[in-house]
C-alpha atoms as a PDB file:
ATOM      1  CA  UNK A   1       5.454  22.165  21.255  1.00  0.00           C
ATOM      2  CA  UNK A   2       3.869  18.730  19.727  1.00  0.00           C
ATOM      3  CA  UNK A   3       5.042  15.835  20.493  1.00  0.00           C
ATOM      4  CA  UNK A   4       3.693  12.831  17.830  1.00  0.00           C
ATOM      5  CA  UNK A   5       3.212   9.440  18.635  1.00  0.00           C
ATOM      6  CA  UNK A   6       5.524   7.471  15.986  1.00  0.00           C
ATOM      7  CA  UNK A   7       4.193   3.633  15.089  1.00  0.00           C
ATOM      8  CA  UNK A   8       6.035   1.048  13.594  1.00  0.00           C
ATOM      9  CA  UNK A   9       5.441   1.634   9.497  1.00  0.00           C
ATOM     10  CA  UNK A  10       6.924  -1.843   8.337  1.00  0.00           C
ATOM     11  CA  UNK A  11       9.439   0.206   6.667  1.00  0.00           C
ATOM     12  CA  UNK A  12      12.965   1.191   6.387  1.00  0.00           C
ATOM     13  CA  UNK A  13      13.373   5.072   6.282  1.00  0.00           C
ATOM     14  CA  UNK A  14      16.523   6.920   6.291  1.00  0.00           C
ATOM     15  CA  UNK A  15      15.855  10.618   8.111  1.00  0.00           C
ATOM     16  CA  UNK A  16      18.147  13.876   7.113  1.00  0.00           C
ATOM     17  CA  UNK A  17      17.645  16.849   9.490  1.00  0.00           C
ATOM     18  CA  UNK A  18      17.930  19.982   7.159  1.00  0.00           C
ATOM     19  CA  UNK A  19      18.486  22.681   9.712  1.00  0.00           C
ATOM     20  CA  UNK A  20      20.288  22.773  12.739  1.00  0.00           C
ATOM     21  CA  UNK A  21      17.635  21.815  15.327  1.00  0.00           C
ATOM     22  CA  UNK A  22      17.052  17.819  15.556  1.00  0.00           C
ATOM     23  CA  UNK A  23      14.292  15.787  16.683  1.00  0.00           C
ATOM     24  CA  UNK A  24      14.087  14.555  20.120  1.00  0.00           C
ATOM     25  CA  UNK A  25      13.045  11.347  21.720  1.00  0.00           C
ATOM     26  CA  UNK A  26      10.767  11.829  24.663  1.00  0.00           C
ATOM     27  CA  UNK A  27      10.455   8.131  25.754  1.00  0.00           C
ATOM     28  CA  UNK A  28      15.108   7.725  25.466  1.00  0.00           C
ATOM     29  CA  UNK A  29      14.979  11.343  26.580  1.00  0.00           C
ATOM     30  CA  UNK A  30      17.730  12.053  23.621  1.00  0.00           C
ATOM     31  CA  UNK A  31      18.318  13.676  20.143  1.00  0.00           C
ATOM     32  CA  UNK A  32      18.246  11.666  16.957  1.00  0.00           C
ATOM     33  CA  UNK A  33      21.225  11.702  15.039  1.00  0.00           C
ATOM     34  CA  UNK A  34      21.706  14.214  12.270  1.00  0.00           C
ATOM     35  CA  UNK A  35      21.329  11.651   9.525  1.00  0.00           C
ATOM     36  CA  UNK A  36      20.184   8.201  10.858  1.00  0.00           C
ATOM     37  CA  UNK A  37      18.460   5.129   9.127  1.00  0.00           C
ATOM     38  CA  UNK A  38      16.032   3.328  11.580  1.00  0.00           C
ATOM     39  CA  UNK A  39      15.381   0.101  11.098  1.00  0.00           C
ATOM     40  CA  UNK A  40      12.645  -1.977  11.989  1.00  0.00           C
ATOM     41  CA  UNK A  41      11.001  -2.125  15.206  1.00  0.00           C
ATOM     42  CA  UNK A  42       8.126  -3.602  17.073  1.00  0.00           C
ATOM     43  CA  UNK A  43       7.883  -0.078  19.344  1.00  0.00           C
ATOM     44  CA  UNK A  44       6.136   3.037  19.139  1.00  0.00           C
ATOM     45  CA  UNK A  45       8.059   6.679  20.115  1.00  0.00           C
ATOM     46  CA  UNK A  46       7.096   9.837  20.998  1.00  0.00           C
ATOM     47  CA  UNK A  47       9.348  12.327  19.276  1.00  0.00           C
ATOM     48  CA  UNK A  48       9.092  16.103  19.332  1.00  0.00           C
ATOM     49  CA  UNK A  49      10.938  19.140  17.855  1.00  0.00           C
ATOM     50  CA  UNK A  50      13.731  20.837  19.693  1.00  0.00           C
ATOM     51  CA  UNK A  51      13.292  23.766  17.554  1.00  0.00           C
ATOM     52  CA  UNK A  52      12.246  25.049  14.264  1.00  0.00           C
ATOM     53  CA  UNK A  53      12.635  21.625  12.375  1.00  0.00           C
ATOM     54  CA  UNK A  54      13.642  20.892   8.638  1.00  0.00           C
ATOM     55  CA  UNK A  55      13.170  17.259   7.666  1.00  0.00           C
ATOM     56  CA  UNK A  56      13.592  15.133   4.660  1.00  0.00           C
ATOM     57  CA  UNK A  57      12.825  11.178   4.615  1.00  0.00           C
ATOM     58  CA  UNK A  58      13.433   8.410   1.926  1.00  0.00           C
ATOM     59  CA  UNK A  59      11.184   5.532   3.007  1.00  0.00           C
ATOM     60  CA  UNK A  60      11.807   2.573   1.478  1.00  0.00           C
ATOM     61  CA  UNK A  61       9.452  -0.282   0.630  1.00  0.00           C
ATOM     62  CA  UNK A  62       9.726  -3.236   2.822  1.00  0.00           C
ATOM     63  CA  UNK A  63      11.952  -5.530   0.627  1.00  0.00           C
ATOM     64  CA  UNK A  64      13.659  -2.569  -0.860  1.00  0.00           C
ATOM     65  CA  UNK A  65      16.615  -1.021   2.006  1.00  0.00           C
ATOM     66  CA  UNK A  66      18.914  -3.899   1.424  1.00  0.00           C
ATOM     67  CA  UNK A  67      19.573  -3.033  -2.221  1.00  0.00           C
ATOM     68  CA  UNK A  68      20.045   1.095  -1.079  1.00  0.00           C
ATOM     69  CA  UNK A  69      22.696   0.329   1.844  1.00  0.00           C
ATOM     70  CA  UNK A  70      24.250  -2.873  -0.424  1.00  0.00           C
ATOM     71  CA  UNK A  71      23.681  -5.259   3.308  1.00  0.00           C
ATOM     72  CA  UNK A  72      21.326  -7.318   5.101  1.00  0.00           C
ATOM     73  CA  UNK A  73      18.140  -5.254   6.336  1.00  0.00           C
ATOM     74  CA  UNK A  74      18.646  -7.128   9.629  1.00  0.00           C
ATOM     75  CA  UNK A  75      21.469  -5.409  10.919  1.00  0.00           C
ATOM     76  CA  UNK A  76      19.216  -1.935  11.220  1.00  0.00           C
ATOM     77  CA  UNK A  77      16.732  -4.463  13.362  1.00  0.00           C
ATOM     78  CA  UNK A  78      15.628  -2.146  16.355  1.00  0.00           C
ATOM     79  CA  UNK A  79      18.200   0.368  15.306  1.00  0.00           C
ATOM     80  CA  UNK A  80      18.800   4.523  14.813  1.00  0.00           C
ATOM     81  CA  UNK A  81      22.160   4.586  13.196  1.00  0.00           C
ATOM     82  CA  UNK A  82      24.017   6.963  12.277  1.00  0.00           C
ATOM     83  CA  UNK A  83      25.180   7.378   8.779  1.00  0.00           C
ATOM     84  CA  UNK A  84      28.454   7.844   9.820  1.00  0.00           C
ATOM     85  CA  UNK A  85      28.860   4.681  11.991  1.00  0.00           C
ATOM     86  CA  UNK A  86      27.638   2.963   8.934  1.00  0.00           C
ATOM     87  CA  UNK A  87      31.322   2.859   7.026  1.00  0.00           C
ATOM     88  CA  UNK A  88      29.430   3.552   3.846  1.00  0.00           C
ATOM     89  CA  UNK A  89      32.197   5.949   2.225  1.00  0.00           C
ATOM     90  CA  UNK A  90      29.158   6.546  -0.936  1.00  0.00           C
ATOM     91  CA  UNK A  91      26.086   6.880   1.671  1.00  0.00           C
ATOM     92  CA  UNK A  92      28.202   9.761   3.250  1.00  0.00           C
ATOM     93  CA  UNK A  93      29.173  11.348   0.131  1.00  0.00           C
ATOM     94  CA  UNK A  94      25.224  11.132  -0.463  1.00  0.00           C
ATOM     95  CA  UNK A  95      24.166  12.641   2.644  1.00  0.00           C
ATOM     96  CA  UNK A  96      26.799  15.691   2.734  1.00  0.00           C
ATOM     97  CA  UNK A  97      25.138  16.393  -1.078  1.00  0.00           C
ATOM     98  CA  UNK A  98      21.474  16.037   0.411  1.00  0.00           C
ATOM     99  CA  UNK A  99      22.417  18.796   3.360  1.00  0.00           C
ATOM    100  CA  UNK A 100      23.623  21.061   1.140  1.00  0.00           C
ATOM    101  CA  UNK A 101      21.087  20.591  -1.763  1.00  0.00           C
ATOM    102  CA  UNK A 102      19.048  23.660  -2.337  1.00  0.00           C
ATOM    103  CA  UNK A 103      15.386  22.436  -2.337  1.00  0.00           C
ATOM    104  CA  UNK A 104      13.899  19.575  -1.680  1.00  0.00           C
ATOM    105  CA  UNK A 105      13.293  18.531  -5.196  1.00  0.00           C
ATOM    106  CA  UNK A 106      16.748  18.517  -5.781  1.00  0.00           C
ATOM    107  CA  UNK A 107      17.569  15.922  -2.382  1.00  0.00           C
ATOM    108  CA  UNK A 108      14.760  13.374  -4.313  1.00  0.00           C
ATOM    109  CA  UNK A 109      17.306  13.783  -7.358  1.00  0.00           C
ATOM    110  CA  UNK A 110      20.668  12.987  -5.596  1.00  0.00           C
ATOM    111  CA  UNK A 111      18.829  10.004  -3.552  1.00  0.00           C
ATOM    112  CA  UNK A 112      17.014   8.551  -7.099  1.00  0.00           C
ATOM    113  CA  UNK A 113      20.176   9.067  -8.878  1.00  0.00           C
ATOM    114  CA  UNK A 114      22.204   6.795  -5.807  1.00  0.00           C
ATOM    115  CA  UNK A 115      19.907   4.372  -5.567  1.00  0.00           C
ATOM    116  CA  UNK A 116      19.750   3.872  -9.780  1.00  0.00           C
ATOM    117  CA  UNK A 117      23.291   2.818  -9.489  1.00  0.00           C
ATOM    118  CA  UNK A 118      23.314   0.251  -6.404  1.00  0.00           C
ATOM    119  CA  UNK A 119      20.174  -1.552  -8.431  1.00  0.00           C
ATOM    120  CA  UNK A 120      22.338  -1.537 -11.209  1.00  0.00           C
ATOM    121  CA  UNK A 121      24.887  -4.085  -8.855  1.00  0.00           C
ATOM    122  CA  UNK A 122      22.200  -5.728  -7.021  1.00  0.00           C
ATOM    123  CA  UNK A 123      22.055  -9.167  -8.017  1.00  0.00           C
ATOM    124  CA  UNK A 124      19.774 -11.421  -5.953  1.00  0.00           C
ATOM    125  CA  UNK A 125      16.873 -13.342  -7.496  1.00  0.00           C
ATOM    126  CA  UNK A 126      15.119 -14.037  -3.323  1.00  0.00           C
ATOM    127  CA  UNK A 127      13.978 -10.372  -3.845  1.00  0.00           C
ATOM    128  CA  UNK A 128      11.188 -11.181  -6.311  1.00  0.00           C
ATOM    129  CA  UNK A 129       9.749 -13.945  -4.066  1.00  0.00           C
ATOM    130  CA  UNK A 130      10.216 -11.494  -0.979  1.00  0.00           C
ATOM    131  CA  UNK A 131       8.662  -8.729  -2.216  1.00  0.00           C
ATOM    132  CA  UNK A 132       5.972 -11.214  -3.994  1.00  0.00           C
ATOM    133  CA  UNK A 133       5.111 -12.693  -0.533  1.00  0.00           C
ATOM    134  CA  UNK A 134       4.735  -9.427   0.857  1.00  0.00           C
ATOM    135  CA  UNK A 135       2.615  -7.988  -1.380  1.00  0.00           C
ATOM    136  CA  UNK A 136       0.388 -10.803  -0.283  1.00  0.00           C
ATOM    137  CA  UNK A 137       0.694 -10.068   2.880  1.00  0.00           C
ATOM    138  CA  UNK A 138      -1.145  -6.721   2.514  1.00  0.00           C
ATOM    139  CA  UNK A 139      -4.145  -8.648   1.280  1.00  0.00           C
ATOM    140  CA  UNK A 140      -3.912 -11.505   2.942  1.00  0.00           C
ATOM    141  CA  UNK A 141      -2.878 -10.457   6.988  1.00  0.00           C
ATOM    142  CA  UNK A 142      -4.358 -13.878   8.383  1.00  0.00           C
ATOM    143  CA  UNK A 143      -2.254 -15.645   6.006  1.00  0.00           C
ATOM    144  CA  UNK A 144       0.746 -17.761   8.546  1.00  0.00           C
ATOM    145  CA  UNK A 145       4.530 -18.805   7.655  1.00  0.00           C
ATOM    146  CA  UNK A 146       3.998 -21.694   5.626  1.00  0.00           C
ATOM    147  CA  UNK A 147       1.249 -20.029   4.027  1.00  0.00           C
ATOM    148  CA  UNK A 148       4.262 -17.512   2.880  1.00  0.00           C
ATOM    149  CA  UNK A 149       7.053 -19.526   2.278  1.00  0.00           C
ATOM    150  CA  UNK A 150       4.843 -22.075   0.212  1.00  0.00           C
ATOM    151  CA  UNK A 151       4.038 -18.719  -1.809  1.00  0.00           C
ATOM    152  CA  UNK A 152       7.906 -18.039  -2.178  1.00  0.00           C
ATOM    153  CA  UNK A 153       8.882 -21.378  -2.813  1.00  0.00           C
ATOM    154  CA  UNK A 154      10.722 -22.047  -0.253  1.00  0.00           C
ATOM    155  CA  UNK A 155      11.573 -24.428   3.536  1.00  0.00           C
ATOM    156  CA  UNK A 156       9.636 -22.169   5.946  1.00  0.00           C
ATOM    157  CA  UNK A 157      12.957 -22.306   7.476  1.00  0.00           C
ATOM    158  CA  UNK A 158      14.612 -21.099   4.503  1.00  0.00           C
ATOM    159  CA  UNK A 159      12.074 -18.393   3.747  1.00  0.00           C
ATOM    160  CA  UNK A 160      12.509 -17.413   7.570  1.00  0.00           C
ATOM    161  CA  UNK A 161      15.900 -16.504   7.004  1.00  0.00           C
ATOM    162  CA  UNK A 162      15.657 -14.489   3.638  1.00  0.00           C
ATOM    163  CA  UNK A 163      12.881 -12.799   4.915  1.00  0.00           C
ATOM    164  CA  UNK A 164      15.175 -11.539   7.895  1.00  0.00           C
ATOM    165  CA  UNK A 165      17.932 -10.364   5.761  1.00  0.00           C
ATOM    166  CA  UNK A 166      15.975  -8.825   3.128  1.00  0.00           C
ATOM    167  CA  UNK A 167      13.120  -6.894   5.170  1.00  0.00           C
ATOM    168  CA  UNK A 168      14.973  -7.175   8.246  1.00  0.00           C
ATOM    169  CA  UNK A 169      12.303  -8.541  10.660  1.00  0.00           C
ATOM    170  CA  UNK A 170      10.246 -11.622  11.110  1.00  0.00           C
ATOM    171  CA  UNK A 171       7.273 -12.434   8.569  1.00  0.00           C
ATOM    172  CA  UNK A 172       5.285 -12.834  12.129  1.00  0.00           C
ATOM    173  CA  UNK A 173       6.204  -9.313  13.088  1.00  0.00           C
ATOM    174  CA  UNK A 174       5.661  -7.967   9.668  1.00  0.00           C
ATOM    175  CA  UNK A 175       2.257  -9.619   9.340  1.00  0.00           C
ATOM    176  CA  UNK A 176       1.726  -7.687  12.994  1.00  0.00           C
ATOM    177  CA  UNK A 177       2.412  -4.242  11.873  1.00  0.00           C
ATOM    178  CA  UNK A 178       0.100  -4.583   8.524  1.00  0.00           C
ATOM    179  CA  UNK A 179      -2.645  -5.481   9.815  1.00  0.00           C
ATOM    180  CA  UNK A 180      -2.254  -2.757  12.255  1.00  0.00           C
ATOM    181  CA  UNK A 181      -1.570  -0.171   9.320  1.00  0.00           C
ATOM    182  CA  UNK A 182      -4.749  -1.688   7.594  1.00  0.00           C
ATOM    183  CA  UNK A 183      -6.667  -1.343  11.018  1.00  0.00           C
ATOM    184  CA  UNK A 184      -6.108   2.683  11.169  1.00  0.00           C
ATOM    185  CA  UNK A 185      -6.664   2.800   7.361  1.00  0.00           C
ATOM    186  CA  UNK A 186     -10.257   1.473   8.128  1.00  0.00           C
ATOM    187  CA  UNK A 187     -10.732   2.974  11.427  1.00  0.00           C
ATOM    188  CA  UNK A 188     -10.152   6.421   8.820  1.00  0.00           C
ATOM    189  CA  UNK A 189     -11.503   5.828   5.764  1.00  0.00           C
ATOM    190  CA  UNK A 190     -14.599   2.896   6.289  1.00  0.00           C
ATOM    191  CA  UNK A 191     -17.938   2.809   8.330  1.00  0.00           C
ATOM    192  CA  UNK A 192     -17.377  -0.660   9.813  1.00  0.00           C
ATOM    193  CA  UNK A 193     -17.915  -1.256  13.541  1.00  0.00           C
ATOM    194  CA  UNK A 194     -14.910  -2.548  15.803  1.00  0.00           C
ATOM    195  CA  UNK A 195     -15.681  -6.010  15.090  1.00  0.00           C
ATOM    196  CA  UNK A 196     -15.919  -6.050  11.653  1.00  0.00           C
ATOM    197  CA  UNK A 197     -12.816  -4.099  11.356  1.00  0.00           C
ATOM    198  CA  UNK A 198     -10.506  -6.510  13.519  1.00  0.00           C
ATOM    199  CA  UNK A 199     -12.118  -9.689  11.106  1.00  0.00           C
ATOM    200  CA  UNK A 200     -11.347  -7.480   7.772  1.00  0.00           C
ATOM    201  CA  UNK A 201      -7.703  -6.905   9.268  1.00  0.00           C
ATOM    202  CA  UNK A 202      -6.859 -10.650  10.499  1.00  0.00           C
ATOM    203  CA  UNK A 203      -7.688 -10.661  13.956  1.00  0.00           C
ATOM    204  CA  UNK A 204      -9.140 -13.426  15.370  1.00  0.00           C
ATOM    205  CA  UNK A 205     -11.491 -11.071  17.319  1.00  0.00           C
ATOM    206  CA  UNK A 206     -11.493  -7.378  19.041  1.00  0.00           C
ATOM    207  CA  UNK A 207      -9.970  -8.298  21.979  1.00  0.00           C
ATOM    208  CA  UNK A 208      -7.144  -9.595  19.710  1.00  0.00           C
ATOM    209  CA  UNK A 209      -7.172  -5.868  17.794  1.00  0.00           C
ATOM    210  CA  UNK A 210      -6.986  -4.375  21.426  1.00  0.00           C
ATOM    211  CA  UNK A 211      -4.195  -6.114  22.314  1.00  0.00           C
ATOM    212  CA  UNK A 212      -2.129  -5.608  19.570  1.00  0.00           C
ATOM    213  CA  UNK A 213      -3.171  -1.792  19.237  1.00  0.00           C
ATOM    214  CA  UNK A 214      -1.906  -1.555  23.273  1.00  0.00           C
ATOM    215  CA  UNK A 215       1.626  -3.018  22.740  1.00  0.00           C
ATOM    216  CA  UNK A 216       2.123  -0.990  19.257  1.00  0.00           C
ATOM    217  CA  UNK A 217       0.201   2.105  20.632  1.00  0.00           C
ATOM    218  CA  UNK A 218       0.173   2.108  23.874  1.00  0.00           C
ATOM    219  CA  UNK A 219      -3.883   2.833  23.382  1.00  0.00           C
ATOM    220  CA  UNK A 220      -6.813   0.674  22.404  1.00  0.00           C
ATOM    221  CA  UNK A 221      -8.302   1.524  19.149  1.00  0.00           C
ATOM    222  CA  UNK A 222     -11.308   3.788  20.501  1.00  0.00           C
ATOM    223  CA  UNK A 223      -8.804   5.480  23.036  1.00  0.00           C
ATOM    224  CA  UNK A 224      -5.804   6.217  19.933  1.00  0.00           C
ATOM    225  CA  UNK A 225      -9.046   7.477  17.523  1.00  0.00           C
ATOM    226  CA  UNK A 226     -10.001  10.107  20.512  1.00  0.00           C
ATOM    227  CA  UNK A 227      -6.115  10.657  21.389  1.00  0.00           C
ATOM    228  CA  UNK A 228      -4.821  11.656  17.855  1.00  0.00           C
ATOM    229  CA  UNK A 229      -6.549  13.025  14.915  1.00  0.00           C
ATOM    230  CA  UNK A 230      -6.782  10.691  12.039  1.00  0.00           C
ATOM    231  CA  UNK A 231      -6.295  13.546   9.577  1.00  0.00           C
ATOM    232  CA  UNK A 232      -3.084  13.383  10.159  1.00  0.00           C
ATOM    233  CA  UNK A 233      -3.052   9.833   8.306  1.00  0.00           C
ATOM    234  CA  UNK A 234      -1.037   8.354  11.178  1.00  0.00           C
ATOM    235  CA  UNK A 235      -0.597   5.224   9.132  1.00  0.00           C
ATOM    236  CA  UNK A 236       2.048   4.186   6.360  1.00  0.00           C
ATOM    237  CA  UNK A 237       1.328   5.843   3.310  1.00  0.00           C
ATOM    238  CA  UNK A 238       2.925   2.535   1.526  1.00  0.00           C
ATOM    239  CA  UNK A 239       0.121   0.740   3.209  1.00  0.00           C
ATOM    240  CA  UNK A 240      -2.591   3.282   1.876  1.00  0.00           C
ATOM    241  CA  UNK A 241      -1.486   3.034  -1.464  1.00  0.00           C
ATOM    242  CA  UNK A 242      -1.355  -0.551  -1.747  1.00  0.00           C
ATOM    243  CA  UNK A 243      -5.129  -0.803  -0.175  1.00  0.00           C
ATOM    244  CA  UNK A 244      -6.511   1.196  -2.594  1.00  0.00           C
END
């Protein structure tokens, strides 16, 4: 049986299990939930399958889960919840369709046909700064909270706040989390030494990148590059898209 290290992504993702068997936490020593959203969190996880394992994910950009579940992101903060407990009457509707779909082409249908007709009713002009500030964030990781909320146009405070309910963590922790996506990008794809890679990625030096790779990883960068194969691009595909 393999059991994966899972990192925080920086992203929203809402998790169906297909089959019968379900995924099981090794650190909480418990099964997830047969359709859960998890929300964002500063910890790793080791999951594992209990069995023969059928899986299907929507992971949503950063700025993007509030407008799918119609509420503030921040209420999924360190979160697995259940669909159910959600009291979404259309989200359940939505998942009972996905389950029974009959390929997986037809589950990205039902889930871009949903979420078509909550942006339709999504009214909130804060999402274009949001999403503008984050965007900047992926080139810019050194880049602090006034930095940001200067971008947005808005009372650090203020920005503070939107941020929270819209992405549904801190800009601080965000910030945290990209440049440790950006870190594995470049520890897979570039020739740089440790310390040029923890400059490129906003640290203020390798010790910095150390420390940040222990909490999020549990490993330092040489040990998790030894530990787990980088061909398995352990890192947010959202994250490799927008470095390219």
């Amino acid at each position: 049986m393999t059991i994966d290290k899972i990192i925080p992504m920086g992203c929203i993702y809402m998790l169906f299990h297909l089959g019968n068997n379900r995924l099981c936490d090794y650190r909480k020593k418990e099964l997830r939930p047969d359709v859960f959203v998890c929300g964002q969190s500063m910890e790793y996880s080791d999951v594992g399958p209990s069995g023969y394992t059928e899986l299907f994910t929507v992971v949503f950009q950063p700025y993007a889960a509030s407008i799918f579940f119609n509420m503030p992101a921040n209420l999924f903060k360190d979160q697995r919840i259940d669909v159910n407990d959600i009291g979404d009457l259309q989200l359940i509707e939505l998942t009972n369709k996905v389950k029974e779909a009959f390929d997986i082409q037809e589950c990205i249908n039902l889930v871009e046909k949903f979420m078509i007709t909550r942006l339709t009713l999504y009214h909130d002009f804060n999402l274009k700064r949001i999403a503008t500030t984050v965007n900047d964030m992926i080139i810019h990781p050194e880049h602090n909270l006034n930095n940001l909320a200067d971008i947005a146009c808005y009372s650090p405070k203020q920005y503070s706040r939107l941020f929270m309910n819209i992405v549904g963590t801190t800009p601080k922790n965000l910030t945290r989390i990209i440049r440790l996506q950006k870190a594995l990008y470049m520890l897979r794809y570039s020739k740089l030494n440790m310390t040029q890679i923890a400059y490129n990625c906003g640290y203020t030096d390798p010790s910095h990148m150390n420390h940040e790779f222990k909490f999020f990883t549990d490993c330092t960068p040489l040990q998790y590059v030894s530990s787990y194969s980088l061909e398995k691009e352990p890192y947010s595909q959202y994250y490799d898209a927008s470095m390219h």
